[in-house]
Protein backbone atom coordinates (compact mmCIF):
# COMPACT_ATOMS: atom_id res chain seq x y z
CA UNK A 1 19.77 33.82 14.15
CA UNK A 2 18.31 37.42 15.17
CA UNK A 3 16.79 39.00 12.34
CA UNK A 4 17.39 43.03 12.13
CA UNK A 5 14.63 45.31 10.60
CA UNK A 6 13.44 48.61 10.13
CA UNK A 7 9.95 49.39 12.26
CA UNK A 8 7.66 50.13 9.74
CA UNK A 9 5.69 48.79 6.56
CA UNK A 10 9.22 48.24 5.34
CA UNK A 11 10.80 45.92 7.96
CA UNK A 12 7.38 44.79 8.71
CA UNK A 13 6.68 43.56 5.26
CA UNK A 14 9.91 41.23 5.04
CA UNK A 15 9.19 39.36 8.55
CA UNK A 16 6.54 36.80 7.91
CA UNK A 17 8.47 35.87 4.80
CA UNK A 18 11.72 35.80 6.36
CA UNK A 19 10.67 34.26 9.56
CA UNK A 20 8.62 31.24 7.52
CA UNK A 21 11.77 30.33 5.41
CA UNK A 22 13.92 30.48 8.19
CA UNK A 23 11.66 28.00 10.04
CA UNK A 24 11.39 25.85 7.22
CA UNK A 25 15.22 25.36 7.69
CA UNK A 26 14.50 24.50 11.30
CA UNK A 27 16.62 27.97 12.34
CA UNK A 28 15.91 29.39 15.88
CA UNK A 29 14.88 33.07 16.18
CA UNK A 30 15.09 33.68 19.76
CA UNK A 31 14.82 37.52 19.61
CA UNK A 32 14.66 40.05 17.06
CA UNK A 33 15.85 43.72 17.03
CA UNK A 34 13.41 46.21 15.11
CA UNK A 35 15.17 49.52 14.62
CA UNK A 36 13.08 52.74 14.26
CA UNK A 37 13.64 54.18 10.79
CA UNK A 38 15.44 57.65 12.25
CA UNK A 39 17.17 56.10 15.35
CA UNK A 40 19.52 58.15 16.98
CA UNK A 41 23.80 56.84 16.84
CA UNK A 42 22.50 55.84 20.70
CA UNK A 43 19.86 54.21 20.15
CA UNK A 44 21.70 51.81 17.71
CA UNK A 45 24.26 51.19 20.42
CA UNK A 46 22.04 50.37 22.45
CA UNK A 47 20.65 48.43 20.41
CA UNK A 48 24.01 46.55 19.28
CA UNK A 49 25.00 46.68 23.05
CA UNK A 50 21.51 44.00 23.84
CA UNK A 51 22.52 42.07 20.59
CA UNK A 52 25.95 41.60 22.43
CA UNK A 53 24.34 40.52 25.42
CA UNK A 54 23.02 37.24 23.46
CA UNK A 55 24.91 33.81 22.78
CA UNK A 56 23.26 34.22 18.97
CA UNK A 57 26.05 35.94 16.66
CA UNK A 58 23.99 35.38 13.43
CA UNK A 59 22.29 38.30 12.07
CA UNK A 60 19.89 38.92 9.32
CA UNK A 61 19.36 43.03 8.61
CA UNK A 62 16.54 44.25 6.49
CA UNK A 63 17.67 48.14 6.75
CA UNK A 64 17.31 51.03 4.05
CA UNK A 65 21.11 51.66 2.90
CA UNK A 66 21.34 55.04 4.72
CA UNK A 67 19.87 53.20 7.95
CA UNK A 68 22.16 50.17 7.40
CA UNK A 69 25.60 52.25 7.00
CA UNK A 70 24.95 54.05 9.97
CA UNK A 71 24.16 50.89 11.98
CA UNK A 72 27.04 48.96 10.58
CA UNK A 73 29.41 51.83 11.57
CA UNK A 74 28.10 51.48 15.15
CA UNK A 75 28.59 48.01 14.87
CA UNK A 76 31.87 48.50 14.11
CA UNK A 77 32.25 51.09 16.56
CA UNK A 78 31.78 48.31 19.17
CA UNK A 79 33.75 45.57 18.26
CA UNK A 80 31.03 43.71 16.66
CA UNK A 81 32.47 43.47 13.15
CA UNK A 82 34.68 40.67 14.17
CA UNK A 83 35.11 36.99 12.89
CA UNK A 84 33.25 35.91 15.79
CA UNK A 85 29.59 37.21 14.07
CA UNK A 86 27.96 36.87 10.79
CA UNK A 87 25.65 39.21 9.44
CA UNK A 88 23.77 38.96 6.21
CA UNK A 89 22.04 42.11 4.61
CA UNK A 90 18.77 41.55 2.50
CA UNK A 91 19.13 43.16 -0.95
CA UNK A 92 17.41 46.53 -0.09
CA UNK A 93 20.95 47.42 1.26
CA UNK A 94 23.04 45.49 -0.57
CA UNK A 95 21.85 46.66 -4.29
CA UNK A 96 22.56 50.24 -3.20
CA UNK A 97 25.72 49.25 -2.00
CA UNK A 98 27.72 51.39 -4.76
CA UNK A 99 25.99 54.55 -3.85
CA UNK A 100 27.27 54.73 -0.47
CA UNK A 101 30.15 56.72 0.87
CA UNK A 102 33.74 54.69 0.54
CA UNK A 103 33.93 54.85 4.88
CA UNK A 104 30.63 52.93 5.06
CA UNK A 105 31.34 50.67 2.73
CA UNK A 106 34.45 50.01 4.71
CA UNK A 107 32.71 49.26 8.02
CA UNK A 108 30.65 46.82 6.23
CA UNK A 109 33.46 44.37 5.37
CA UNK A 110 32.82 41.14 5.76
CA UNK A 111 29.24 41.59 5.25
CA UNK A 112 27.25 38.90 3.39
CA UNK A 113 24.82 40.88 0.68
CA UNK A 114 22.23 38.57 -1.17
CA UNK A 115 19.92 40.01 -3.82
CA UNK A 116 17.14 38.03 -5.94
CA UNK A 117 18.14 36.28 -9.11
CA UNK A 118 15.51 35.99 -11.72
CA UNK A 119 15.95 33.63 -14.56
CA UNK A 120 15.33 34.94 -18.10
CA UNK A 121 12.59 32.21 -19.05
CA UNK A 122 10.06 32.32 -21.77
CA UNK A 123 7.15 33.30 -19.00
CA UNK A 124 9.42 36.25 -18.03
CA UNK A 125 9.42 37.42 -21.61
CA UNK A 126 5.86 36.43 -21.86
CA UNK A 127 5.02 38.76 -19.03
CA UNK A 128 7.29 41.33 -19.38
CA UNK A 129 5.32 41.70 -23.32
CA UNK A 130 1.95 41.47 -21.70
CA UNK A 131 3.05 43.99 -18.88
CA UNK A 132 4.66 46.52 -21.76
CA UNK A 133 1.43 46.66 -23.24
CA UNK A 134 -1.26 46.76 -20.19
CA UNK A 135 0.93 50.19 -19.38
CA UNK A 136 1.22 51.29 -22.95
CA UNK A 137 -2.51 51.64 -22.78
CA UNK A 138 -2.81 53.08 -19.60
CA UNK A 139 0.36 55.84 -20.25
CA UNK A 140 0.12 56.38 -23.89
CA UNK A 141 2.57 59.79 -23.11
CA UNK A 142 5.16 57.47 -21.51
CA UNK A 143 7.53 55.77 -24.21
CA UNK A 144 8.94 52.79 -23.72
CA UNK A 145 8.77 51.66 -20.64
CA UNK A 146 10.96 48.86 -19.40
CA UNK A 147 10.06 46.36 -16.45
CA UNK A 148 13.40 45.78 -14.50
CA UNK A 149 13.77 42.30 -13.53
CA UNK A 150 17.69 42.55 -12.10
């Protein structure tokens, strides 16, 4: 598995996280690709060109949506799109999925997207109430505020 991220507090932030659960499933990271957050269509190829270079075909990619469609249509661009690799996005691409153009979407197919689930529990609601009111206080000009759990 080669994990994909974006070089900066972003990508950066996901790694030790991502990289501890994926040892705890005794997965082998034997190279990962860090992407700078403006890279150039080239530099993505060339980029995608290394990745090709590898016998691992399992990818993990922590992108920003506008960073991820352009690096999936590269992707697809050469050949890598195929049933012979797997690539999983983290939810900071897949929850904006539906605000990208239809021709990105379509070079993303077969694209695993997971996103967090959060179980409505009675410490959810107990926190969401105490959170409501801490910010109440603080922003008495702001009317109601909601804290987003989806």
């Amino acid at each position: 598995m080669v994990p994909i991220y974006v070089d900066d507090e972003f990508g950066e932030g996901i790694s030790p996280f991502l990289f501890d659960a994926l040892l705890d499933i005794n997965a082998r990271i034997p190279y990962q690709s860090v992407i700078p957050p403006f890279a150039s269509n080239d530099r993505i190829v060339a980029k995608l060109y290394k990745l090709m270079t590898m016998q691992t075909r399992f990818f993990v990619v922590h992108l920003f949506p506008t960073l991820a469609s352009q690096f999936f249509a590269k992707a697809k661009g050469v050949g890598m799109m195929s049933e012979e690799y797997v690539w999983i996005v983290t939810d900071a691409a897949a929850n904006a999925l539906g605000l990208l153009d239809p021709s990105a979407i379509n070079s993303m197919q077969g694209v695993l997207g997971v996103e967090p689930y959060i179980p409505t529990t009675k410490q959810l609601a107990n926190f969401t109430n105490w959170w409501k009111t801490k910010f109440q206080r603080k922003n008495p000009t702001i009317i109601n505020a909601e804290l987003v759990s989806e």
